[in-house]
PDB file of N, CA and C in Angstrom:
ATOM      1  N   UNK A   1     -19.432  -9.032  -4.322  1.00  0.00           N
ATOM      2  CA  UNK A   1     -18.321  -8.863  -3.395  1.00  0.00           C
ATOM      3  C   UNK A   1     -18.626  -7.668  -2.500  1.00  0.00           C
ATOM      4  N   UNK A   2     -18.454  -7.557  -1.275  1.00  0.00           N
ATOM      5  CA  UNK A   2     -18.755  -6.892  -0.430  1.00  0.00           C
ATOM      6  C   UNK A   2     -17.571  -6.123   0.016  1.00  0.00           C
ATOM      7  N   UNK A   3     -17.843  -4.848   0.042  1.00  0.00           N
ATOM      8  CA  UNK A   3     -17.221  -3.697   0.474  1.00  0.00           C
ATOM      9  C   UNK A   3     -17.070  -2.898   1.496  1.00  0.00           C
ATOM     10  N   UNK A   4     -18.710  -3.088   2.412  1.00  0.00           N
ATOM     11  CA  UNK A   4     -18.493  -2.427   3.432  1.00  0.00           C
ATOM     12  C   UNK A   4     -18.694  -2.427   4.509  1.00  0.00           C
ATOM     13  N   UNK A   5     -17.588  -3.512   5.177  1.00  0.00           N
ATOM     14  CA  UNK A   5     -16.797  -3.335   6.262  1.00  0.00           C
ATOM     15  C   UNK A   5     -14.975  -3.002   6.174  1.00  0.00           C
ATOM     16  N   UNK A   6     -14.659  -2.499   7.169  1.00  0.00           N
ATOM     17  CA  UNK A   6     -13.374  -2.420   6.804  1.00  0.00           C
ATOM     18  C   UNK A   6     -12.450  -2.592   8.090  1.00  0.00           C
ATOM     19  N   UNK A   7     -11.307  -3.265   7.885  1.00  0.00           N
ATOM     20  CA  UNK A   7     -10.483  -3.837   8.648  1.00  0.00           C
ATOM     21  C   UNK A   7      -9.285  -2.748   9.173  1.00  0.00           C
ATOM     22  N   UNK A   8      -9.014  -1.845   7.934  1.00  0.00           N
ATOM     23  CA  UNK A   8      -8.315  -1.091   8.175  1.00  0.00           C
ATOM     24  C   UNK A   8      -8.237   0.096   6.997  1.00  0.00           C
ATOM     25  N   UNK A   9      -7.950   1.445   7.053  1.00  0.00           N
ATOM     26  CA  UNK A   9      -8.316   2.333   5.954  1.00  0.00           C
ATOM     27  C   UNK A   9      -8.090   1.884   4.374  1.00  0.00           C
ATOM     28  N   UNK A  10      -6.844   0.492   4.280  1.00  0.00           N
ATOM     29  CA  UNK A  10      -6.299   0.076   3.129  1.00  0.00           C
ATOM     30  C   UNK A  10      -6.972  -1.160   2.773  1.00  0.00           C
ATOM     31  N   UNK A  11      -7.110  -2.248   3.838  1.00  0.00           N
ATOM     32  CA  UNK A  11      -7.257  -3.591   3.191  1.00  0.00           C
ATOM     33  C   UNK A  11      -8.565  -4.213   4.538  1.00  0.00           C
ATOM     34  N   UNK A  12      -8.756  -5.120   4.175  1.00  0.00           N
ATOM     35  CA  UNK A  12     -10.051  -5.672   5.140  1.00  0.00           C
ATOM     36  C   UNK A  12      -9.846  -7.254   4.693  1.00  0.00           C
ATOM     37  N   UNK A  13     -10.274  -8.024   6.282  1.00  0.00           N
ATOM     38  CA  UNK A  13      -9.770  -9.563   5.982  1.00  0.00           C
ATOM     39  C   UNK A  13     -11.259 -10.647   5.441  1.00  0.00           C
ATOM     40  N   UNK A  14     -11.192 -10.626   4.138  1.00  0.00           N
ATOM     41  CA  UNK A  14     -12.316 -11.218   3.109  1.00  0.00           C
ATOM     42  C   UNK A  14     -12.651 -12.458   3.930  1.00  0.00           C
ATOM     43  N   UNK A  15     -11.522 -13.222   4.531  1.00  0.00           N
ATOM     44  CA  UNK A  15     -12.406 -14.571   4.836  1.00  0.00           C
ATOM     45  C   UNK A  15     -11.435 -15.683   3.593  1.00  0.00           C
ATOM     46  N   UNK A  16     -10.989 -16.997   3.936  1.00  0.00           N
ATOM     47  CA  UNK A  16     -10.278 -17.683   3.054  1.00  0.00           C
ATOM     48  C   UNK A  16     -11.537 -18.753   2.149  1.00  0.00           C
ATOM     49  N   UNK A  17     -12.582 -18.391   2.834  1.00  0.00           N
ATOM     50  CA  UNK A  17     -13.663 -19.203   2.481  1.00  0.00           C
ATOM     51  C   UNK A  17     -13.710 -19.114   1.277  1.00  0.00           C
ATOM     52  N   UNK A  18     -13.921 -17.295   0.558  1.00  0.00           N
ATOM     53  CA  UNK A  18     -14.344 -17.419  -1.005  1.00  0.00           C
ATOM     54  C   UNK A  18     -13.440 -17.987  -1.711  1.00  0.00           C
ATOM     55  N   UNK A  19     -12.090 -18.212  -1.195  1.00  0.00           N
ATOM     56  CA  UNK A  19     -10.823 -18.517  -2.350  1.00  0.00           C
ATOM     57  C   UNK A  19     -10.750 -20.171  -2.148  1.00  0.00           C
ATOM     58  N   UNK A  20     -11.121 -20.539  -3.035  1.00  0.00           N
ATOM     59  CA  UNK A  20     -10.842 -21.939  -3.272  1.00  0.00           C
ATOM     60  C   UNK A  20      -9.390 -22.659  -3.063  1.00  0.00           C
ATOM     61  N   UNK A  21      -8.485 -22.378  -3.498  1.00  0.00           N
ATOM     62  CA  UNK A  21      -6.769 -22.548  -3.373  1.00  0.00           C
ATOM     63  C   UNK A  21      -5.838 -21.946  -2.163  1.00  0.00           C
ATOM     64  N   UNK A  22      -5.335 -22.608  -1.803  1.00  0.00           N
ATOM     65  CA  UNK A  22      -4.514 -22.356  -0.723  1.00  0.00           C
ATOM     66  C   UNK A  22      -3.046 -21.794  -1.235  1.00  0.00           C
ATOM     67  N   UNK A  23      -2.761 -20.417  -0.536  1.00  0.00           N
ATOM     68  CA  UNK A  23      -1.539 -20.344  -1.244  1.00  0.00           C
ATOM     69  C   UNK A  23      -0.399 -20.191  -0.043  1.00  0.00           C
ATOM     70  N   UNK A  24       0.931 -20.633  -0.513  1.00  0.00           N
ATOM     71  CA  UNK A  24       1.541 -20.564   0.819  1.00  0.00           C
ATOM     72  C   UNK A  24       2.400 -19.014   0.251  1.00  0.00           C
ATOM     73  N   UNK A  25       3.308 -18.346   0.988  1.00  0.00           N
ATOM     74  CA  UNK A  25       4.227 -17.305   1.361  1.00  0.00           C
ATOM     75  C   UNK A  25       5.386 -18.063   0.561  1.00  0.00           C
ATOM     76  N   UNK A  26       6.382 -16.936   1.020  1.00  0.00           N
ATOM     77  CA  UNK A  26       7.795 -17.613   0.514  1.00  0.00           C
ATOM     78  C   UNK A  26       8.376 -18.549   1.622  1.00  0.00           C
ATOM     79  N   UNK A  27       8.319 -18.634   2.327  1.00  0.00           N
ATOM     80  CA  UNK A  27       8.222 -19.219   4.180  1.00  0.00           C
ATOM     81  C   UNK A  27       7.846 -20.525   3.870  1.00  0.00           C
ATOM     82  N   UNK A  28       6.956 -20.835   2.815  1.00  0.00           N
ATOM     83  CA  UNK A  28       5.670 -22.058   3.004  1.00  0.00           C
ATOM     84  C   UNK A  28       4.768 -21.639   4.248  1.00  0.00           C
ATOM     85  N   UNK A  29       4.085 -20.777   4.477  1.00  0.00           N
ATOM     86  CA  UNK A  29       3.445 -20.706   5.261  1.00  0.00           C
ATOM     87  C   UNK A  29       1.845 -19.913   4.591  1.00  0.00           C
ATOM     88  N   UNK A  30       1.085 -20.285   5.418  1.00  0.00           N
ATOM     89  CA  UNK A  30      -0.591 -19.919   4.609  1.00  0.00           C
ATOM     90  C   UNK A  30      -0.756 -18.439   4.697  1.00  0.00           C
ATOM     91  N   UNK A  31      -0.974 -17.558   3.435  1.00  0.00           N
ATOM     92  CA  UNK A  31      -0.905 -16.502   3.247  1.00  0.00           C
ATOM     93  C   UNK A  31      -2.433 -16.594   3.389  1.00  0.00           C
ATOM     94  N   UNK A  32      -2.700 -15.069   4.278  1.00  0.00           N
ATOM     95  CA  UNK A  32      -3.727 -14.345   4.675  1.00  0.00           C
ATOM     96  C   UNK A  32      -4.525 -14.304   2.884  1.00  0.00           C
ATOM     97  N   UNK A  33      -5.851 -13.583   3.342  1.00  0.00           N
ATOM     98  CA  UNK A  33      -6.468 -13.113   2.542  1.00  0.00           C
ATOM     99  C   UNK A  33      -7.350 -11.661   2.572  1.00  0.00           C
ATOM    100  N   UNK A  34      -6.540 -10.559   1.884  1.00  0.00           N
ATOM    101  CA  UNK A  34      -6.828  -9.517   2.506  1.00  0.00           C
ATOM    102  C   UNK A  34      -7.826  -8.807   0.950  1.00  0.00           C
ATOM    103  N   UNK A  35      -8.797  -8.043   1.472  1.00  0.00           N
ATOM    104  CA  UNK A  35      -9.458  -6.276   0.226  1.00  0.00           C
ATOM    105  C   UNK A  35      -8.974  -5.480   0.202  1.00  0.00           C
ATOM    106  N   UNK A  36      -8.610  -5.066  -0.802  1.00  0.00           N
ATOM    107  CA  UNK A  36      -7.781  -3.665  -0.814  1.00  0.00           C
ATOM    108  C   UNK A  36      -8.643  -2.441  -0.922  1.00  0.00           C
ATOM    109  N   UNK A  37      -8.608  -1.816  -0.323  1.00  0.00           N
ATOM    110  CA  UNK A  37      -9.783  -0.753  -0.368  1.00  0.00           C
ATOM    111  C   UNK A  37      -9.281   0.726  -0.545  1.00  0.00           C
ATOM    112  N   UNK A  38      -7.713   0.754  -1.119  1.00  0.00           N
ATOM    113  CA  UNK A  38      -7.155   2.425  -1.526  1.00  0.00           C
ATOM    114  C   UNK A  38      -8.176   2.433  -3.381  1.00  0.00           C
ATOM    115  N   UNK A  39      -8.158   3.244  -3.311  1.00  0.00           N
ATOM    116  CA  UNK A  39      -8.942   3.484  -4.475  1.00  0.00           C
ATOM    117  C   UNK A  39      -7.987   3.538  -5.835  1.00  0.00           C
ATOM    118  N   UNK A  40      -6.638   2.977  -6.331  1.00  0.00           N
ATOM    119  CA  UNK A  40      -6.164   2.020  -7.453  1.00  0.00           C
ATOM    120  C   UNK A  40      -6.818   0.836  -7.486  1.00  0.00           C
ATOM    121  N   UNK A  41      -7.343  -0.044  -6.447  1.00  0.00           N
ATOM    122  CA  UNK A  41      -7.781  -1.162  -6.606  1.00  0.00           C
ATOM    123  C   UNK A  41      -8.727  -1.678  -5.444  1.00  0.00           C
ATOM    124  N   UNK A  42      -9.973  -0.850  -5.790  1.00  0.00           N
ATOM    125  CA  UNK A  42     -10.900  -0.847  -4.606  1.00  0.00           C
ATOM    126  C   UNK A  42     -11.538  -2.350  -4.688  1.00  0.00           C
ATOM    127  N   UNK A  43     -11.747  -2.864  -3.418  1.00  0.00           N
ATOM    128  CA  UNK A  43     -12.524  -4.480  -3.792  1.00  0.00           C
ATOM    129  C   UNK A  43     -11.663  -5.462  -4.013  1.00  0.00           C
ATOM    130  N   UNK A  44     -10.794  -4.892  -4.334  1.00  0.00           N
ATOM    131  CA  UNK A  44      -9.730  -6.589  -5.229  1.00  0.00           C
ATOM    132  C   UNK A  44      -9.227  -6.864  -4.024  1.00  0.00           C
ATOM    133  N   UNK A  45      -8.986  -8.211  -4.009  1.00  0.00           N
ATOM    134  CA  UNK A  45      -8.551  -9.625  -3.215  1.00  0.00           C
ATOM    135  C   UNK A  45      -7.319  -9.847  -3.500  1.00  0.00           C
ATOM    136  N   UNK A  46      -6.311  -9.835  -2.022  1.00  0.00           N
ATOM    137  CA  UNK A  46      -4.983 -10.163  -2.581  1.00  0.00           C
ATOM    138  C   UNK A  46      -4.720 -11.227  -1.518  1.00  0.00           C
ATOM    139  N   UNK A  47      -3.734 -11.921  -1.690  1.00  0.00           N
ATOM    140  CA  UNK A  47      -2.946 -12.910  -0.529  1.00  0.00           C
ATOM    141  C   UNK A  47      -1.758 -12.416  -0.206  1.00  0.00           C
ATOM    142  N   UNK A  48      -1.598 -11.976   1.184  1.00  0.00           N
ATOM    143  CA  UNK A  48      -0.164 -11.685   1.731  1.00  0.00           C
ATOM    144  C   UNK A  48       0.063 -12.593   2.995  1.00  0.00           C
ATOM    145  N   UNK A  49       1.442 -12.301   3.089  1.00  0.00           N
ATOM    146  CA  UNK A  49       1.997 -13.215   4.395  1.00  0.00           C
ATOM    147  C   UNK A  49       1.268 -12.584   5.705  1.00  0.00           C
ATOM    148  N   UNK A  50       1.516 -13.385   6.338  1.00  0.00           N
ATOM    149  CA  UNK A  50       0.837 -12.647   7.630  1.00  0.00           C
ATOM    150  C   UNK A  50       2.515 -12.428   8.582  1.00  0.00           C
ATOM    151  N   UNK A  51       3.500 -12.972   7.763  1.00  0.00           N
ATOM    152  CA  UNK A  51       4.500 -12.475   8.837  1.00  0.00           C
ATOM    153  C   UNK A  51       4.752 -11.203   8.175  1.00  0.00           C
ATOM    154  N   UNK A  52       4.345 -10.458   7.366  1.00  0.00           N
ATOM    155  CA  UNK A  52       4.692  -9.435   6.752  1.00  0.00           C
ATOM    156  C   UNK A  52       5.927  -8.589   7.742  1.00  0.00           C
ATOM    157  N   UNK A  53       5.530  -8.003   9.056  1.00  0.00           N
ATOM    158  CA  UNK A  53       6.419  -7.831  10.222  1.00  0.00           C
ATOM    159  C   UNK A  53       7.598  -8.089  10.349  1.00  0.00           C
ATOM    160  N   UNK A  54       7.504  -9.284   9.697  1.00  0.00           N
ATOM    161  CA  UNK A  54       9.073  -9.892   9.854  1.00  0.00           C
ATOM    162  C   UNK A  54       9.810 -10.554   8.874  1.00  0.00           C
ATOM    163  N   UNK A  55       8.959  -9.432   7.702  1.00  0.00           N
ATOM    164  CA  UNK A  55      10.152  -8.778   6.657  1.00  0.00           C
ATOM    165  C   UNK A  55       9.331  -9.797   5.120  1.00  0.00           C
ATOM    166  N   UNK A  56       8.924 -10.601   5.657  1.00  0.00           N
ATOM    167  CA  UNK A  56       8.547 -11.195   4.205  1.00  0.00           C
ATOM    168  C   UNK A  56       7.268 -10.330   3.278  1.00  0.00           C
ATOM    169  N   UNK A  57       7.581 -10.403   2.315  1.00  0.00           N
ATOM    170  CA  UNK A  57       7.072  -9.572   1.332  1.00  0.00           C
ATOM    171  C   UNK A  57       6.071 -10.114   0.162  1.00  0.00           C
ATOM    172  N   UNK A  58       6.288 -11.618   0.606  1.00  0.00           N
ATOM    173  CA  UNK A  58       5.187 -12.451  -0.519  1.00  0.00           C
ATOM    174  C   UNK A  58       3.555 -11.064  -0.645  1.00  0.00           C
ATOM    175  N   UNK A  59       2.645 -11.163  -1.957  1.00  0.00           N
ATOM    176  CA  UNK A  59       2.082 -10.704  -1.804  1.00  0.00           C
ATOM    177  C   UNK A  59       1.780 -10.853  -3.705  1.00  0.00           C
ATOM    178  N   UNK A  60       0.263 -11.281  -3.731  1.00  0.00           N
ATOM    179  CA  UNK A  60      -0.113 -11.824  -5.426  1.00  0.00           C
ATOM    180  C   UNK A  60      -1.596 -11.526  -4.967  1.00  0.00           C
ATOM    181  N   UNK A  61      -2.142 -10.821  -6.152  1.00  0.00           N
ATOM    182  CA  UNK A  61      -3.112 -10.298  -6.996  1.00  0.00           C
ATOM    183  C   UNK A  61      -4.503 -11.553  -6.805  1.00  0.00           C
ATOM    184  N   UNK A  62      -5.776 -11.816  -6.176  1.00  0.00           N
ATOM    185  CA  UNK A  62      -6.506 -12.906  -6.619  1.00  0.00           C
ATOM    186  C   UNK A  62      -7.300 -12.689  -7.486  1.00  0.00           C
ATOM    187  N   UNK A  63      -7.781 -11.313  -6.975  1.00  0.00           N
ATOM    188  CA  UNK A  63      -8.992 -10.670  -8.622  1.00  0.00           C
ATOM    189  C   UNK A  63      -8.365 -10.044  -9.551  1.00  0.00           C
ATOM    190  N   UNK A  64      -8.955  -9.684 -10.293  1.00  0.00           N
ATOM    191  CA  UNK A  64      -8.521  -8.803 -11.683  1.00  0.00           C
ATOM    192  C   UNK A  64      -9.130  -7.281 -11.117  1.00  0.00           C
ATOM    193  N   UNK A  65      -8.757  -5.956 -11.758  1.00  0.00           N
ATOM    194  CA  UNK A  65      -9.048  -4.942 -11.759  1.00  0.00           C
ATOM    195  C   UNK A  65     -10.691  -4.679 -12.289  1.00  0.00           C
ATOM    196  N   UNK A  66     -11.099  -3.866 -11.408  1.00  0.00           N
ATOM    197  CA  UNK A  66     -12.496  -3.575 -11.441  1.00  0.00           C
ATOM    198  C   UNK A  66     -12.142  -2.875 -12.996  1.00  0.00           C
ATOM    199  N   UNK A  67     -13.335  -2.727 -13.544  1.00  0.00           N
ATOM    200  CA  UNK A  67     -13.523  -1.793 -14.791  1.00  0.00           C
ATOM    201  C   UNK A  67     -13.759  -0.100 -14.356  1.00  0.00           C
ATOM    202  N   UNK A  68     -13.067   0.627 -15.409  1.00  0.00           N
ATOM    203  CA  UNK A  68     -12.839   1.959 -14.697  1.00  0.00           C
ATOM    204  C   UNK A  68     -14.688   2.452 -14.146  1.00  0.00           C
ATOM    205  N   UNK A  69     -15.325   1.820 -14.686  1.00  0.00           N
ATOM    206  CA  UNK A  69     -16.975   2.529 -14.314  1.00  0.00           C
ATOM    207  C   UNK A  69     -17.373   2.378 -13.034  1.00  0.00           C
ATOM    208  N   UNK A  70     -16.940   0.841 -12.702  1.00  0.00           N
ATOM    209  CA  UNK A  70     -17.053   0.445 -10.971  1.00  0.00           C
ATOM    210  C   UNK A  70     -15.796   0.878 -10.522  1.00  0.00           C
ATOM    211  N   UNK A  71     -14.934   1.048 -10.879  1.00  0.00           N
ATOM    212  CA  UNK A  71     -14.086   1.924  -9.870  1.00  0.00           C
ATOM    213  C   UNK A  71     -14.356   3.462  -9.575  1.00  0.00           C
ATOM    214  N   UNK A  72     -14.578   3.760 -10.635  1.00  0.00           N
ATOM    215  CA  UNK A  72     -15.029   5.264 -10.346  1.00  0.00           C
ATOM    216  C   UNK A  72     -16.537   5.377  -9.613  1.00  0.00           C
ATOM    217  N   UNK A  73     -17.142   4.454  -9.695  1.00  0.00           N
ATOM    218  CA  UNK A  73     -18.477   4.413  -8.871  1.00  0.00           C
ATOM    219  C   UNK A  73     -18.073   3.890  -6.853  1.00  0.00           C
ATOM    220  N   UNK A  74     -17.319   3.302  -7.202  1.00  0.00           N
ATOM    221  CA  UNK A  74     -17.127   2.926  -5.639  1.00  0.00           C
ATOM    222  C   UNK A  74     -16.419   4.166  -4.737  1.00  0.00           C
ATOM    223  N   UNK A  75     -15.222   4.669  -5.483  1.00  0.00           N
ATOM    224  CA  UNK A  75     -14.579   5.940  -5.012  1.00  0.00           C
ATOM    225  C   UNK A  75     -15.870   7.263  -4.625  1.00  0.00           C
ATOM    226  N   UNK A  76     -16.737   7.106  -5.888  1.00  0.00           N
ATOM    227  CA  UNK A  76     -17.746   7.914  -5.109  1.00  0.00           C
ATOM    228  C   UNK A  76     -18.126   8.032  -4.165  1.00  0.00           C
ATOM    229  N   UNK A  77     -19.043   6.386  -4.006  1.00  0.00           N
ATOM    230  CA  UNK A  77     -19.568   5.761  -2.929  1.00  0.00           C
ATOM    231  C   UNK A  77     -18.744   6.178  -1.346  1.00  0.00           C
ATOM    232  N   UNK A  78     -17.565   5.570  -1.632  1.00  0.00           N
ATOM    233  CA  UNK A  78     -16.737   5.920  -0.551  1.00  0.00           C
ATOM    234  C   UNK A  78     -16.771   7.117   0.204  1.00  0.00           C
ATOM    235  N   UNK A  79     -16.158   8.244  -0.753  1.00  0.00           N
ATOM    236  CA  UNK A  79     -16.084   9.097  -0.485  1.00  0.00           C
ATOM    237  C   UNK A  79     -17.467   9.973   0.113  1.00  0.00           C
ATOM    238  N   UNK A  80     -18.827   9.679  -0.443  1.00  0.00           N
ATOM    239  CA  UNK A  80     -19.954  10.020   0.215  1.00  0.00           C
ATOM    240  C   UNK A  80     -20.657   9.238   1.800  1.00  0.00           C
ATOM    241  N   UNK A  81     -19.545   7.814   1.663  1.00  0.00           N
ATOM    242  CA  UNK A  81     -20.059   7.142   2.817  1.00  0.00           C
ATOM    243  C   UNK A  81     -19.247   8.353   3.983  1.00  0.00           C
ATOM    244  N   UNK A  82     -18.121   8.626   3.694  1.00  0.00           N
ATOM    245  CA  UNK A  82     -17.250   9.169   4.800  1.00  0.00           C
ATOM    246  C   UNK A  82     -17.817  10.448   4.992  1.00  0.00           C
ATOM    247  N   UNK A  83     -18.417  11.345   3.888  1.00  0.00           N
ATOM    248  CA  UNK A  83     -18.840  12.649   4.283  1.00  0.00           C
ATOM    249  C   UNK A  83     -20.394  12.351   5.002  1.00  0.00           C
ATOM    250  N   UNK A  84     -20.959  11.448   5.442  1.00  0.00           N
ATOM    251  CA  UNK A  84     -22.355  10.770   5.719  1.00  0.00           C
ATOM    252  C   UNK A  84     -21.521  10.667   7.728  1.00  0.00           C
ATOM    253  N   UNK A  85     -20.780   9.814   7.942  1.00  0.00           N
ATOM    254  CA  UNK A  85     -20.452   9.459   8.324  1.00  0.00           C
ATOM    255  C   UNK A  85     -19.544  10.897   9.448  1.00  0.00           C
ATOM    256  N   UNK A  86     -19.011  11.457   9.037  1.00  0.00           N
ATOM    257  CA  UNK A  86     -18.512  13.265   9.555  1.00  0.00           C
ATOM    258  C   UNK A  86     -20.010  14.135   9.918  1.00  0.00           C
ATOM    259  N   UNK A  87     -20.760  13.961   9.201  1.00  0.00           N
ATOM    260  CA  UNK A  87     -22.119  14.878   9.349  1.00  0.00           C
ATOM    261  C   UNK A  87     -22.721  14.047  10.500  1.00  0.00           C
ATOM    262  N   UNK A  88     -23.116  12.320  10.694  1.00  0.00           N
ATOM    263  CA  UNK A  88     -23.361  11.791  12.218  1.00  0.00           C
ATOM    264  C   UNK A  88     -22.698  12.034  13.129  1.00  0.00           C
ATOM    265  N   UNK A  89     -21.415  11.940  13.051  1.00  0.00           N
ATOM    266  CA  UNK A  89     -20.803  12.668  14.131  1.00  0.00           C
ATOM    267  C   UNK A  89     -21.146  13.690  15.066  1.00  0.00           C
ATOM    268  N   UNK A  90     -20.982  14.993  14.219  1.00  0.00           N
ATOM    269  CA  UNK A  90     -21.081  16.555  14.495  1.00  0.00           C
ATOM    270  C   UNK A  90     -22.638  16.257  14.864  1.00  0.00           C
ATOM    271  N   UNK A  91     -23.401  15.567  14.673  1.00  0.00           N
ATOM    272  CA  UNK A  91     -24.883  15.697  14.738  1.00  0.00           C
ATOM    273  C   UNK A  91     -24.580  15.134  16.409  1.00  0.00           C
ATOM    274  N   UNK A  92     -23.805  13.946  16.509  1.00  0.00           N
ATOM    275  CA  UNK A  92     -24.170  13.332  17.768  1.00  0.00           C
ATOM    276  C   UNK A  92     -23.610  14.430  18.723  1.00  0.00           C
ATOM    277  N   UNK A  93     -22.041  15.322  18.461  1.00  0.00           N
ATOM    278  CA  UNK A  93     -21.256  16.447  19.511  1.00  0.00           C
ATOM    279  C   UNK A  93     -22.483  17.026  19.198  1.00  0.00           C
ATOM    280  N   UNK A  94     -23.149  17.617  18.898  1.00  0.00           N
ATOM    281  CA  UNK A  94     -24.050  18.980  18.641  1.00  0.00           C
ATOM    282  C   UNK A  94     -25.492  18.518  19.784  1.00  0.00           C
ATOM    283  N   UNK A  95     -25.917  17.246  19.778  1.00  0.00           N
ATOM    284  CA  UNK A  95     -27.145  16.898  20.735  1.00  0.00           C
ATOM    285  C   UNK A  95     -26.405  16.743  21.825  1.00  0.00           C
ATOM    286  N   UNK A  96     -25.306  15.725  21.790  1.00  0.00           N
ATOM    287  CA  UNK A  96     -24.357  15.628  23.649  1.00  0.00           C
ATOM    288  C   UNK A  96     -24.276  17.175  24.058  1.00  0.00           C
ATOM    289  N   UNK A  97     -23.761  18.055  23.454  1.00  0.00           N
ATOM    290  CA  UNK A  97     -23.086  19.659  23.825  1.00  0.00           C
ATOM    291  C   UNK A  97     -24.408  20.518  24.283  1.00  0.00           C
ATOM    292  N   UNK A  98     -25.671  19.755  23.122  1.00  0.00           N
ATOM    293  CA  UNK A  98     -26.682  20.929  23.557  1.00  0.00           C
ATOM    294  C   UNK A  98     -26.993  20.254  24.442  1.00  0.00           C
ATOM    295  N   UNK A  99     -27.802  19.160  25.150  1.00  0.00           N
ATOM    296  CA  UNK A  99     -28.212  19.121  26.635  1.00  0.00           C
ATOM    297  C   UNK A  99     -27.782  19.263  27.467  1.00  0.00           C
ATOM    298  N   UNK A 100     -26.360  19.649  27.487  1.00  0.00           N
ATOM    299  CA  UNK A 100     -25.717  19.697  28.792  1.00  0.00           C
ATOM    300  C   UNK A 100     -25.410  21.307  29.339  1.00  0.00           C
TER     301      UNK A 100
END
């Protein structure tokens, strides 16, 4: 299962492809398929409404909870992708600032 792209700091849209079953909302309508990527439940696959906006709240679990070893390994990960990611930055202001 793939982790890294991200849709938004919390959840990222997996694709309905891997999920075999179609699930509808409380609406009857086809619930999204989103990753949760806060670090209680990094990776896991949930289905929510996509009218969420307009108030519906459907929203069910597709994976099970990582084991605390891969969770605590991904939070690492994470957290070193973002300090990787702050250091390119300042590298790119620091070459733009010095040639000019």
């Amino acid at each position: 299962m793939s982790c890294s792209s991200r849709r938004s700091q919390n959840s990222e849209n997996s694709g309905a492809s891997n999920v075999s079953t179609r699930k509808l909302c409380d609406h009857g309508e086809d619930a999204i398929v989103l990753t949760s990527m806060i670090n209680d439940n990094p990776c896991r696959r949930f289905y929510r409404c996509r009218n969420r906006e307009k108030g519906c709240r459907f929203f069910e679990w597709i994976d099970q909870s990582l084991p605390e070893f891969q969770r605590t390994c991904f939070i690492r990960l994470k957290a070193e992708k973002h300090d990787l990611e702050e250091k390119l930055r300042d590298m790119e202001n620091f070459t733009i600032t010095d040639r000019v």
